[in-house]
C-alpha atoms as a PDB file:
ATOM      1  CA  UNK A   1     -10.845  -8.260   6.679  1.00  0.00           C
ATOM      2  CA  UNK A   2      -7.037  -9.203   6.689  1.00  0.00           C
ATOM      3  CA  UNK A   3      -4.195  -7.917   8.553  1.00  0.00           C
ATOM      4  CA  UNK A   4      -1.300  -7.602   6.411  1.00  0.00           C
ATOM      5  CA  UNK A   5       2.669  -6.943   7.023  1.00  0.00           C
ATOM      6  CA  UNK A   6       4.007  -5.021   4.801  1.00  0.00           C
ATOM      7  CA  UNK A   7       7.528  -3.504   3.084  1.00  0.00           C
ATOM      8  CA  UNK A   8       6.893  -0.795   0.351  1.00  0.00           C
ATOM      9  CA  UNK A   9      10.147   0.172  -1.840  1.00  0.00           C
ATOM     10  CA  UNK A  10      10.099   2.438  -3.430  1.00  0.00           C
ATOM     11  CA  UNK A  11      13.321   4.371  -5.753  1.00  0.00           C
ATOM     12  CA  UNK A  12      14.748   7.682  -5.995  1.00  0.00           C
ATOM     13  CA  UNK A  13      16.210   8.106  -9.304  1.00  0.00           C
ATOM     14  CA  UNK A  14      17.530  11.720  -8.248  1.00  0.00           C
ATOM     15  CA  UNK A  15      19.725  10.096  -5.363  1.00  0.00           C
ATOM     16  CA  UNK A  16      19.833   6.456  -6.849  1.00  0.00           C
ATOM     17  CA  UNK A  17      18.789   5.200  -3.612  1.00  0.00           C
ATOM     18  CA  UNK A  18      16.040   3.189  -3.054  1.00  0.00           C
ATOM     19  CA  UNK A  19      13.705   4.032  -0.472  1.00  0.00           C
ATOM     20  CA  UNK A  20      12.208   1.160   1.797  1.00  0.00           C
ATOM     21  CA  UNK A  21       9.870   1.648   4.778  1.00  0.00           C
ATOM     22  CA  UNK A  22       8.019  -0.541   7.061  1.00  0.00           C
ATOM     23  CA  UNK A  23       4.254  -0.031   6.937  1.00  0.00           C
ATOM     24  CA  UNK A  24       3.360  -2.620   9.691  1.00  0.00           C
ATOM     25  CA  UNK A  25       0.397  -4.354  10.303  1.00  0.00           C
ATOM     26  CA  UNK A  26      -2.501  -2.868   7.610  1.00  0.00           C
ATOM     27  CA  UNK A  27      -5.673  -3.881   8.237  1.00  0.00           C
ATOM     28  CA  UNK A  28      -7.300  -4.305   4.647  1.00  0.00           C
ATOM     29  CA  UNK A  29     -11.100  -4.546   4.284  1.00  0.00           C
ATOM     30  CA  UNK A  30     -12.635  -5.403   0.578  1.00  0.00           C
ATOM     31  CA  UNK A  31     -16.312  -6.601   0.472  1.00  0.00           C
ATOM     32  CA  UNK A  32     -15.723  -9.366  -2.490  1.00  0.00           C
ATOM     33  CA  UNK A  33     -14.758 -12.930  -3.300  1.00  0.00           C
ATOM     34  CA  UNK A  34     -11.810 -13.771  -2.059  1.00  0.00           C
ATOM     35  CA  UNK A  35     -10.053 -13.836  -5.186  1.00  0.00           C
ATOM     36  CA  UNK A  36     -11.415 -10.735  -6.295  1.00  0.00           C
ATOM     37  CA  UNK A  37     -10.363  -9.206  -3.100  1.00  0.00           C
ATOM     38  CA  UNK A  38      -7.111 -10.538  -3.686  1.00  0.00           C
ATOM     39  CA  UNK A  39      -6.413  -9.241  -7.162  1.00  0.00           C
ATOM     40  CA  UNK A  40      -7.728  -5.566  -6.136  1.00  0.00           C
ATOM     41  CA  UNK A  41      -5.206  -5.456  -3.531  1.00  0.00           C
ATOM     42  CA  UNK A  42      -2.548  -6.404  -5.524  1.00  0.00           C
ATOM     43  CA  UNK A  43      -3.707  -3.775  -8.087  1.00  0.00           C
ATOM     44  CA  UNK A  44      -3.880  -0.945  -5.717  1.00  0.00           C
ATOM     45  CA  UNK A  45      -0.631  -1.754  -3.999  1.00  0.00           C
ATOM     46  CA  UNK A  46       1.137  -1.748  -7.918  1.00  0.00           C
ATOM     47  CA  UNK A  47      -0.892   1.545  -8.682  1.00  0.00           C
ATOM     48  CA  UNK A  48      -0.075   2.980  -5.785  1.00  0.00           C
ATOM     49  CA  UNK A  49       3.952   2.177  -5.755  1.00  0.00           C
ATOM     50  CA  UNK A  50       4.169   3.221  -9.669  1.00  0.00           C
ATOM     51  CA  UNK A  51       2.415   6.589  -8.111  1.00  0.00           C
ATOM     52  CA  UNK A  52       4.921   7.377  -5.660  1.00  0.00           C
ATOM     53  CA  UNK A  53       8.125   6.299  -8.198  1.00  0.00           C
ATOM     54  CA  UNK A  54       6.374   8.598 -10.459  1.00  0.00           C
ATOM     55  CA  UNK A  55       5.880  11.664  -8.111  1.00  0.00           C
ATOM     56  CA  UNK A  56       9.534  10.955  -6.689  1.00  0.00           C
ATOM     57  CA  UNK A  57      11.139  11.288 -10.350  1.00  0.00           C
ATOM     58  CA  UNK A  58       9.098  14.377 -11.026  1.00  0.00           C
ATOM     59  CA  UNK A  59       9.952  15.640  -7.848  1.00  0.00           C
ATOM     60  CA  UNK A  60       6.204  16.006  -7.138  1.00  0.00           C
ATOM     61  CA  UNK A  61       6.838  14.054  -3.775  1.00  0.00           C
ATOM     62  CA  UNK A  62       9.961  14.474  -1.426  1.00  0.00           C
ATOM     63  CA  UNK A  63      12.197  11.780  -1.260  1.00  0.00           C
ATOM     64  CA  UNK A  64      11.507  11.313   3.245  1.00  0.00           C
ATOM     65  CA  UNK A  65      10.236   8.393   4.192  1.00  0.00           C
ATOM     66  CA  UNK A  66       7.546  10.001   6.208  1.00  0.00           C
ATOM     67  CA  UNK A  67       5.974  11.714   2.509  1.00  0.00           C
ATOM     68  CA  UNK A  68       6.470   8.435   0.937  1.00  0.00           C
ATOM     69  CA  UNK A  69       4.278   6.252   3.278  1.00  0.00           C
ATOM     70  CA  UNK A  70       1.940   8.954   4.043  1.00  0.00           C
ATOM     71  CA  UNK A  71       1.494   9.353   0.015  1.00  0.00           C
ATOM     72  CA  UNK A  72       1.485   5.789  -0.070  1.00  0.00           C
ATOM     73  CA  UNK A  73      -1.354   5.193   2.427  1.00  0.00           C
ATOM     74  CA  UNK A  74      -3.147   7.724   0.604  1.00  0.00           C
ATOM     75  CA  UNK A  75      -3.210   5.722  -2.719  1.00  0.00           C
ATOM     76  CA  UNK A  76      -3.824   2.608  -1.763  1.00  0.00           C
ATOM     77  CA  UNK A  77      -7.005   3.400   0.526  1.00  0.00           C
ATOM     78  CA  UNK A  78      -7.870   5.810  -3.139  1.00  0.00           C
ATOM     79  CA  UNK A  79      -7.423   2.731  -5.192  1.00  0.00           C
ATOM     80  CA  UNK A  80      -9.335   0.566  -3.183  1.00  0.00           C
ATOM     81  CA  UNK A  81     -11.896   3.053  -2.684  1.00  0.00           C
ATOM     82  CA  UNK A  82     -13.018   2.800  -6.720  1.00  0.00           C
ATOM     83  CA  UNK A  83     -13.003  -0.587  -6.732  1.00  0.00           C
ATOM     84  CA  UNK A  84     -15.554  -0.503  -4.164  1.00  0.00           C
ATOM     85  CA  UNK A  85     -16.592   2.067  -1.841  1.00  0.00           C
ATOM     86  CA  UNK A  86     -17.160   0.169   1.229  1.00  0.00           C
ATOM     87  CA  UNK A  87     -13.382  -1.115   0.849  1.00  0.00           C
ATOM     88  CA  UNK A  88     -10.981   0.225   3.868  1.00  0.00           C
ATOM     89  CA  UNK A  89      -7.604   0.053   3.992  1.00  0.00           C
ATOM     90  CA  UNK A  90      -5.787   1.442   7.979  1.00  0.00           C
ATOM     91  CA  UNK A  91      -2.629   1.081   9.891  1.00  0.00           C
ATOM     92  CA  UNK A  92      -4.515   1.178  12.703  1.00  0.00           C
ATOM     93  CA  UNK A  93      -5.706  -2.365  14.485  1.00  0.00           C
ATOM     94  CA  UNK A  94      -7.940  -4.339  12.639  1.00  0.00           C
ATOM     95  CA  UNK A  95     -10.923  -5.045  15.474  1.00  0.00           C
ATOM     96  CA  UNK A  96     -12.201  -8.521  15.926  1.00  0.00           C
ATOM     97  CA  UNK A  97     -10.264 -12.231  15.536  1.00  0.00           C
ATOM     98  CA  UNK A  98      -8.931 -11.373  11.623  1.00  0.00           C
ATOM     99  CA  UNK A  99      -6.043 -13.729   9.942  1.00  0.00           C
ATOM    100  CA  UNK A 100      -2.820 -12.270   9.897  1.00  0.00           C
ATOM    101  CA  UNK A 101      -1.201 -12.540   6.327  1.00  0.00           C
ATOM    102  CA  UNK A 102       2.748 -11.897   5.571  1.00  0.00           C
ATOM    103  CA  UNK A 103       3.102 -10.270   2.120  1.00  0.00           C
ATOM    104  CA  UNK A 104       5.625 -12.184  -0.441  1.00  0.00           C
ATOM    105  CA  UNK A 105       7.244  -9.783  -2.367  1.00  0.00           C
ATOM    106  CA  UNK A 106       9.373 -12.719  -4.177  1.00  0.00           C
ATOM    107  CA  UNK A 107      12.263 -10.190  -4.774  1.00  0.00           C
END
């Protein structure tokens, strides 16, 4: 279990603005190696930002910030989910003494 900070962008080719929202502290749960763990993180996280710029250029998905991180959330906890069902992804607080990670987005 990790508790992650997080900034999800995410852009608007209809407005040419790029959306960016703060999802907070996640708490992220994936039974696995650590490096395993790591990599299907990452993986959901990608899946689930390509997702969203997808369903924004489509106009499948409104271009508010609350339908982007709720869509968001969605994804990542779906993406997780297959890579193995016990995995949990929340916004919520993470219970017990858990190591707080800062995402690097190197951007």
């Amino acid at each position: 279990m990790r508790k992650i900070i997080q900034i999800v962008k995410a852009w608007d080719r209809a407005t040419g603005k790029t959306l960016t929202f703060l999802l907070g502290r996640s708490c992220v749960t994936i039974p696995a190696e650590q490096l395993q763990a790591s990599d299907a993180f990452a993986d959901a996280v990608n899946k689930s930002i390509d997702v969203v710029n997808y369903e924004l250029d489509s106009g499948e998905l409104a271009p508010s910030i609350y339908a982007i991180r709720s869509r968001y959330i969605q994804l990542v906890k779906t993406y997780l989910q297959t890579y193995n069902p016990l995995s949990a992804f929340s916004t919520a607080q993470c219970q017990g003494t858990v190591t707080v990670n800062s995402a690097n987005y190197n951007c």
